[in-house]
N, C-alpha and C. Protein backbone atom coordinates (compact mmCIF):
# COMPACT_ATOMS: atom_id res chain seq x y z
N UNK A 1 -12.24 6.23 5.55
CA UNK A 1 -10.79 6.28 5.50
C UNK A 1 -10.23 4.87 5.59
N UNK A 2 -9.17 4.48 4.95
CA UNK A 2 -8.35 3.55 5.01
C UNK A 2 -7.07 3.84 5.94
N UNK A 3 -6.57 2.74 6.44
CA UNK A 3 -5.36 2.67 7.08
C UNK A 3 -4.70 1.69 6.39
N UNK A 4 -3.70 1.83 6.09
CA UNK A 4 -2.77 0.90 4.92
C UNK A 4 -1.25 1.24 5.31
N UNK A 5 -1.03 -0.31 5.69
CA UNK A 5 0.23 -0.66 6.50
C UNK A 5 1.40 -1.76 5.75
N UNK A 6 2.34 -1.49 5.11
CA UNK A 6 2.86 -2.14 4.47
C UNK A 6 3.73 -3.25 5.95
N UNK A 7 3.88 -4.15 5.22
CA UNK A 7 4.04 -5.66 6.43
C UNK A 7 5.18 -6.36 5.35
N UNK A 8 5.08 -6.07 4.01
CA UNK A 8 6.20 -6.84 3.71
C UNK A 8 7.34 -6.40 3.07
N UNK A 9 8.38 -6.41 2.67
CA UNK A 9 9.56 -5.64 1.50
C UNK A 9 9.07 -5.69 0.06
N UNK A 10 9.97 -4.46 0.08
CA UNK A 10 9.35 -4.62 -1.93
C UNK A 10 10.43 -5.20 -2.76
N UNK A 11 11.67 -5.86 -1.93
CA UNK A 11 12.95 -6.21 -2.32
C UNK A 11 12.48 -7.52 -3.20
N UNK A 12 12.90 -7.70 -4.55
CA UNK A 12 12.26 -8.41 -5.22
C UNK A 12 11.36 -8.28 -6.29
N UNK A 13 10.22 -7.39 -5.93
CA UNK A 13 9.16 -6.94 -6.48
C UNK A 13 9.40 -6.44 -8.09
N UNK A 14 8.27 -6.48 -8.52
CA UNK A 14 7.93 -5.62 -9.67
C UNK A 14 8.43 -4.48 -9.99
N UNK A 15 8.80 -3.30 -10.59
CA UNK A 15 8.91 -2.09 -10.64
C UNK A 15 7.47 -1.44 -10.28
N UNK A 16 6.73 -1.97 -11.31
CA UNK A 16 5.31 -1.27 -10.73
C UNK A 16 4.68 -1.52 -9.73
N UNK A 17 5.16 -2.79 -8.93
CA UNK A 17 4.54 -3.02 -7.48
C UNK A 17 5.46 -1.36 -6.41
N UNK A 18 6.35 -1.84 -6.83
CA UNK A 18 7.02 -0.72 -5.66
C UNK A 18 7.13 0.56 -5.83
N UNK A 19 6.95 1.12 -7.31
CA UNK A 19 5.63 2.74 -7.42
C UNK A 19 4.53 2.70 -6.90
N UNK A 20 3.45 1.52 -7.05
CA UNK A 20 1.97 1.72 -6.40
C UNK A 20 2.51 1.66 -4.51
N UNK A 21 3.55 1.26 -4.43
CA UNK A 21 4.25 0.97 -2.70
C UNK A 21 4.66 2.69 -2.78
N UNK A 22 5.32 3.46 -3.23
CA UNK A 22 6.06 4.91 -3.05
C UNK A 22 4.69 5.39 -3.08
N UNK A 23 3.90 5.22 -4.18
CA UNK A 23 2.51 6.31 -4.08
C UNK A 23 1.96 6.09 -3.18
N UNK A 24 1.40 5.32 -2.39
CA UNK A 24 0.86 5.01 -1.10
C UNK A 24 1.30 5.78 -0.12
N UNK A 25 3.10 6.27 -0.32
CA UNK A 25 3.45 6.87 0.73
C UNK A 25 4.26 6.12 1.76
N UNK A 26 3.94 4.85 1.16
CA UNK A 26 4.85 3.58 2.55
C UNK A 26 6.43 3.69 2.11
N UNK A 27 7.34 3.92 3.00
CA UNK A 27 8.23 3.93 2.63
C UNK A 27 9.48 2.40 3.58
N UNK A 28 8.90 2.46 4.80
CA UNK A 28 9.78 1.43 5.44
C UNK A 28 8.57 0.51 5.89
N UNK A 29 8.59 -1.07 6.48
CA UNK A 29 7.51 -1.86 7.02
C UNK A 29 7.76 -1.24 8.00
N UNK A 30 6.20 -1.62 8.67
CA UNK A 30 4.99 -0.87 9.44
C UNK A 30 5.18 0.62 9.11
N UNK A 31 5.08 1.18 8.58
CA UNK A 31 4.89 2.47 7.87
C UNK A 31 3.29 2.38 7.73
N UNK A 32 2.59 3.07 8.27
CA UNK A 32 1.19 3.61 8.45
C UNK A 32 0.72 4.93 7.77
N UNK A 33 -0.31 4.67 6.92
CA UNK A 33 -0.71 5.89 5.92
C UNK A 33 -2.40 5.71 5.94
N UNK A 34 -3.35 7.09 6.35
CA UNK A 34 -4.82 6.65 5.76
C UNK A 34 -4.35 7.42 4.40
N UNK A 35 -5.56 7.08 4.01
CA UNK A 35 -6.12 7.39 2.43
C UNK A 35 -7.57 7.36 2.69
N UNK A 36 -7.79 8.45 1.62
CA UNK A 36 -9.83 8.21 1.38
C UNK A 36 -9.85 7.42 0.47
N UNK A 37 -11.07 6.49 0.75
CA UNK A 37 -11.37 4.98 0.18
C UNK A 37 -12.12 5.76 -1.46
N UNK A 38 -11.46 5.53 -2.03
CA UNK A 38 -11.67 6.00 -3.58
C UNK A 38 -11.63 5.12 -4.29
N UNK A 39 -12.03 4.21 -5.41
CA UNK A 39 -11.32 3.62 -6.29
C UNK A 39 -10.14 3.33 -6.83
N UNK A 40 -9.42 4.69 -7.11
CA UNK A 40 -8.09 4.60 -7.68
C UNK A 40 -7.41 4.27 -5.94
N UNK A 41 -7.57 4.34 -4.84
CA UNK A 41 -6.70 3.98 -3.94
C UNK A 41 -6.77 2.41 -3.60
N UNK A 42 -8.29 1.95 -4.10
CA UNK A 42 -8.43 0.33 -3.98
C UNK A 42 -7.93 -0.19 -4.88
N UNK A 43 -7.89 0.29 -6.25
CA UNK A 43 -7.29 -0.38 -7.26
C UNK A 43 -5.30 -0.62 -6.82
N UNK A 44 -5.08 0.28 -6.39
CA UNK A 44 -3.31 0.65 -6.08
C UNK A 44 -3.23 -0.43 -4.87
N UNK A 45 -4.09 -0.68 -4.12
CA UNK A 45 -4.43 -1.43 -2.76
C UNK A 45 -4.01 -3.09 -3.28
N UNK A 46 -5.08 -2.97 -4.39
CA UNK A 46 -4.87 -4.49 -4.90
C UNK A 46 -3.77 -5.09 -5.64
N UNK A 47 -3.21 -4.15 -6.16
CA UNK A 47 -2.25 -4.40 -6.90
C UNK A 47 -0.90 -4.99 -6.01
N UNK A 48 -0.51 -4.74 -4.83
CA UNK A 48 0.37 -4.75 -3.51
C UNK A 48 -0.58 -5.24 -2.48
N UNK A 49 -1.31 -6.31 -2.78
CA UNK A 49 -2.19 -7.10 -1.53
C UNK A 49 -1.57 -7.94 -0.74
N UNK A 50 -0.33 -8.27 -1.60
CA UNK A 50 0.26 -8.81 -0.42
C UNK A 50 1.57 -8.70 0.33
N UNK A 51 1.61 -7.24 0.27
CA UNK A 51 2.69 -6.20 0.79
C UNK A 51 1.99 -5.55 1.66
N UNK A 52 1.02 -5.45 1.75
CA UNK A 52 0.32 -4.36 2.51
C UNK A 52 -1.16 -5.05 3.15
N UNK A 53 -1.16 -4.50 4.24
CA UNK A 53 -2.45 -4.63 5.24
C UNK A 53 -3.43 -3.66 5.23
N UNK A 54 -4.84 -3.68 5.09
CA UNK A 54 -5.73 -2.43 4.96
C UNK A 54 -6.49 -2.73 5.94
N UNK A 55 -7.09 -1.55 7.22
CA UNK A 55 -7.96 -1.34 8.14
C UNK A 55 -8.64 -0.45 7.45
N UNK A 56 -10.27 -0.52 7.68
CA UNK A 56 -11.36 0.56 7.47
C UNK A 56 -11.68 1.08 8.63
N UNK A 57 -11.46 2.60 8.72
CA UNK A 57 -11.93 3.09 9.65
C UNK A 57 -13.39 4.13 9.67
């Protein structure tokens, strides 16, 4: 499982940065979401690397 913590605003951002930010589920900073570590959730991970914080649990 992942823990994925958004830390920064999406004010600014991409359009598609801040869909892969809504699909995640993060909606305000420190907003805390797991996910199962899948591909398509690392790929969405990377895309917002530096909006977001990831713990492996």
């Amino acid at each position: 499982m992942l823990k994925v913590t958004l830390v920064k605003s999406t004010i600014g951002c991409q359009e598609n940065q801040k869909a892969n930010v809504a699909a995640l589920g993060l909606k305000k900073i420190r907003d805390v979401k797991m996910h199962e570590d899948t591909p398509q959730i690392r790929g969405m991970i990377k895309k917002v690397s530096h909006l977001v914080e990831v713990e492996e649990n």
